[in-house]
Protein backbone atom coordinates (compact mmCIF):
# COMPACT_ATOMS: atom_id res chain seq x y z
CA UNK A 1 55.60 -28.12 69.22
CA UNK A 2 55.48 -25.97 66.46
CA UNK A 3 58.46 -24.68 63.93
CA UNK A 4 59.19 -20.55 63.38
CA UNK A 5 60.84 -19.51 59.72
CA UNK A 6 64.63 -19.09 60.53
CA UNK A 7 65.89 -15.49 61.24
CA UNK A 8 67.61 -15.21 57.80
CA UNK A 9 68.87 -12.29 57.73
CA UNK A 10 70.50 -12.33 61.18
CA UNK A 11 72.15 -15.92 60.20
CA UNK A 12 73.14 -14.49 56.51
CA UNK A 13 74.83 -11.36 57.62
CA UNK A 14 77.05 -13.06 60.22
CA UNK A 15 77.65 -15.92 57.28
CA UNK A 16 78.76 -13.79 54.86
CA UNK A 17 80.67 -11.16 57.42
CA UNK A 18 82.71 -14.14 57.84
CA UNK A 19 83.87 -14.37 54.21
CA UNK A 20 83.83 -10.74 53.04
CA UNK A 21 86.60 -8.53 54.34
CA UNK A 22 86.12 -4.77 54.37
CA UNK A 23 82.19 -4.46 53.63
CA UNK A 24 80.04 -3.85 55.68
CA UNK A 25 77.25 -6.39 55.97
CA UNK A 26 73.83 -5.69 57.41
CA UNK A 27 70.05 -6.07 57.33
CA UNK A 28 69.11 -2.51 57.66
CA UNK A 29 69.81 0.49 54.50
CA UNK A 30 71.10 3.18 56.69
CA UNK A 31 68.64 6.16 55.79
CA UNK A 32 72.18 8.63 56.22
CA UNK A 33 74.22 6.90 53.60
CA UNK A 34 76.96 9.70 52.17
CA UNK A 35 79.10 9.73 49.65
CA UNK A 36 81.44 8.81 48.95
CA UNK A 37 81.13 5.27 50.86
CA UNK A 38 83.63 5.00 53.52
CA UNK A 39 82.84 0.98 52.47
CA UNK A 40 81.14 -1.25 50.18
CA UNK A 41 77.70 -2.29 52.03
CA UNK A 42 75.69 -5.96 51.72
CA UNK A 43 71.88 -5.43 53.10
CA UNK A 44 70.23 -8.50 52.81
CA UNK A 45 66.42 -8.15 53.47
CA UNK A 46 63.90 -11.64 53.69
CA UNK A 47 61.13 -10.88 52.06
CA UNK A 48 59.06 -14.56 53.15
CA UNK A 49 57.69 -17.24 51.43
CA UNK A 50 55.60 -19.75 51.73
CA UNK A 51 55.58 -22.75 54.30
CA UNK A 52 55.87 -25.82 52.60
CA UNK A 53 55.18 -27.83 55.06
CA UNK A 54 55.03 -28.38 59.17
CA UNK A 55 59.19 -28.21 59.45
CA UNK A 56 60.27 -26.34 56.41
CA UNK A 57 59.66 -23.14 54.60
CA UNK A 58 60.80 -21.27 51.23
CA UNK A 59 62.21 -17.82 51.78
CA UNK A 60 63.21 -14.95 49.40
CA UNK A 61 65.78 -12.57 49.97
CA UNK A 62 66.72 -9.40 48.38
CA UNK A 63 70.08 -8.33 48.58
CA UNK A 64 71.38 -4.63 47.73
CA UNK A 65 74.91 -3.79 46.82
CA UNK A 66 76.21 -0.65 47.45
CA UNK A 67 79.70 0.29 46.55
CA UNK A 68 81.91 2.81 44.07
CA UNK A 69 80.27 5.29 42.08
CA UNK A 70 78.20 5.43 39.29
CA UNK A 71 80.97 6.46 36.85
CA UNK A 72 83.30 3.47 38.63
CA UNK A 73 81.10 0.62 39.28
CA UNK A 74 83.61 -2.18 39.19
CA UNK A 75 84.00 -2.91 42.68
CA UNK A 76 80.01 -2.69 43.05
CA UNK A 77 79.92 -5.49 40.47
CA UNK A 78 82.96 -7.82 41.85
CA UNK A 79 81.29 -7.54 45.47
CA UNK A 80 77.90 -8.29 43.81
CA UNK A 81 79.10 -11.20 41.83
CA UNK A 82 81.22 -12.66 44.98
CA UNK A 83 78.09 -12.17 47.06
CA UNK A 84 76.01 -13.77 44.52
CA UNK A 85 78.83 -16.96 44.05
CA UNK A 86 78.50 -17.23 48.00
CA UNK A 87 75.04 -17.24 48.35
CA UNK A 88 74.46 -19.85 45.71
CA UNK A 89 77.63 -22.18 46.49
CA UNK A 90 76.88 -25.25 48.22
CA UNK A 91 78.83 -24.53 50.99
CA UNK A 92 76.10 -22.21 52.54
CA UNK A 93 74.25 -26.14 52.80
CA UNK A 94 77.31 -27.77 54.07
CA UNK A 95 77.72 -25.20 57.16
CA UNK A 96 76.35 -27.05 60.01
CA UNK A 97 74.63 -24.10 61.39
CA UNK A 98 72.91 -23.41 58.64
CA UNK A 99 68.97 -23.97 58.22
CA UNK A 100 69.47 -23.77 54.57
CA UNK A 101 68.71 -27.22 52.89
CA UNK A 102 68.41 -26.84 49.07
CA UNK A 103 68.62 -23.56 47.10
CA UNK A 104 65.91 -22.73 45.25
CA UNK A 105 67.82 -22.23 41.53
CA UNK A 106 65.13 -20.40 39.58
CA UNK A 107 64.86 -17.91 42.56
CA UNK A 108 68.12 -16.78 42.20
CA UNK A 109 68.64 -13.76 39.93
CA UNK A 110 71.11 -11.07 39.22
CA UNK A 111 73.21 -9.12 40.43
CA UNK A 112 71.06 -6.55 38.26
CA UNK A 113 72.42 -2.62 38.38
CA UNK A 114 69.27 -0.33 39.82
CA UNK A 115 69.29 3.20 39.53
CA UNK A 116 69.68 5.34 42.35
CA UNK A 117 69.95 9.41 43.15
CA UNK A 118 73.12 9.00 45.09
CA UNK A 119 76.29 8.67 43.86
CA UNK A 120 77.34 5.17 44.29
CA UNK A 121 76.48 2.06 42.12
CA UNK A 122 73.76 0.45 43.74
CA UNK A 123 73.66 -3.83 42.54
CA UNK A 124 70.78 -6.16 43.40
CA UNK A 125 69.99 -9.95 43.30
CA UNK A 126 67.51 -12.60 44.58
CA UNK A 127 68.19 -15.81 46.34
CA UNK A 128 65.42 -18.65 47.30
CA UNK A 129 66.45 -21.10 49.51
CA UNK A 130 64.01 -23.74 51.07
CA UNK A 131 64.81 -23.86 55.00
CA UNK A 132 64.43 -26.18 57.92
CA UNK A 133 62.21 -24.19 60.35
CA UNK A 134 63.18 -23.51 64.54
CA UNK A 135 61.56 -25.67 67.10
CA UNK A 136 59.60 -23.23 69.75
């Protein structure tokens, strides 16, 4: 038997499409992004970790923010700060499909603005959550 790192991204983007109505949440940056943004956009990306052990692993996860413009940013931050609230709330533990089981708190950072060429306000922030890996 041996235990896979969780699919992260495909079990945080239907997580938090359940609790954020009218943005678009994905795992992909569309490379054909216009302006303005017919919607806000979430893309969460896992960027690993380390296994800790045989059944559980720490993962990192960038998420970008996407949403208003540059000179009107406050729906970019309100969506990043909600994101960042749901992400870090204990409820993403409690969910009994989750393979979340403690959240890493010194891995979690931001919602930081990042400069961008486009004309929307782009937000990021980091999450670290140890997980409980999937039996193959």
């Amino acid at each position: 038997m041996i235990y896979l790192p969780p699919d992260m991204e495909l079990w945080l983007t239907a997580w938090l499409r359940r609790r954020l109505d009218g943005v678009r949440v994905t795992n992909k940056e569309p490379s054909d992004v216009t302006t303005p943004l017919t919607q806000p956009m979430v893309v969460i990306r896992d960027d690993g970790g380390p296994q800790l052990d045989m059944r559980t692993f720490d993962r990192s996860l960038g998420v970008t923010i996407l949403a208003g413009s540059k000179t009107s940013d406050k729906t970019a931050n309100d969506i990043a700060r909600l994101v960042y609230a749901h992400l870090t709330s204990l409820d993403i533990i409690d969910d009994t499909t989750s393979p979340i089981c403690d959240i890493t708190e010194t891995g979690c950072h931001g919602p930081y603005a990042v400069a961008d060429d486009h004309d929307y306000a782009r937000r990021y922030l980091t999450v670290e959550y140890t997980v409980v890996g999937v039996i193959q």
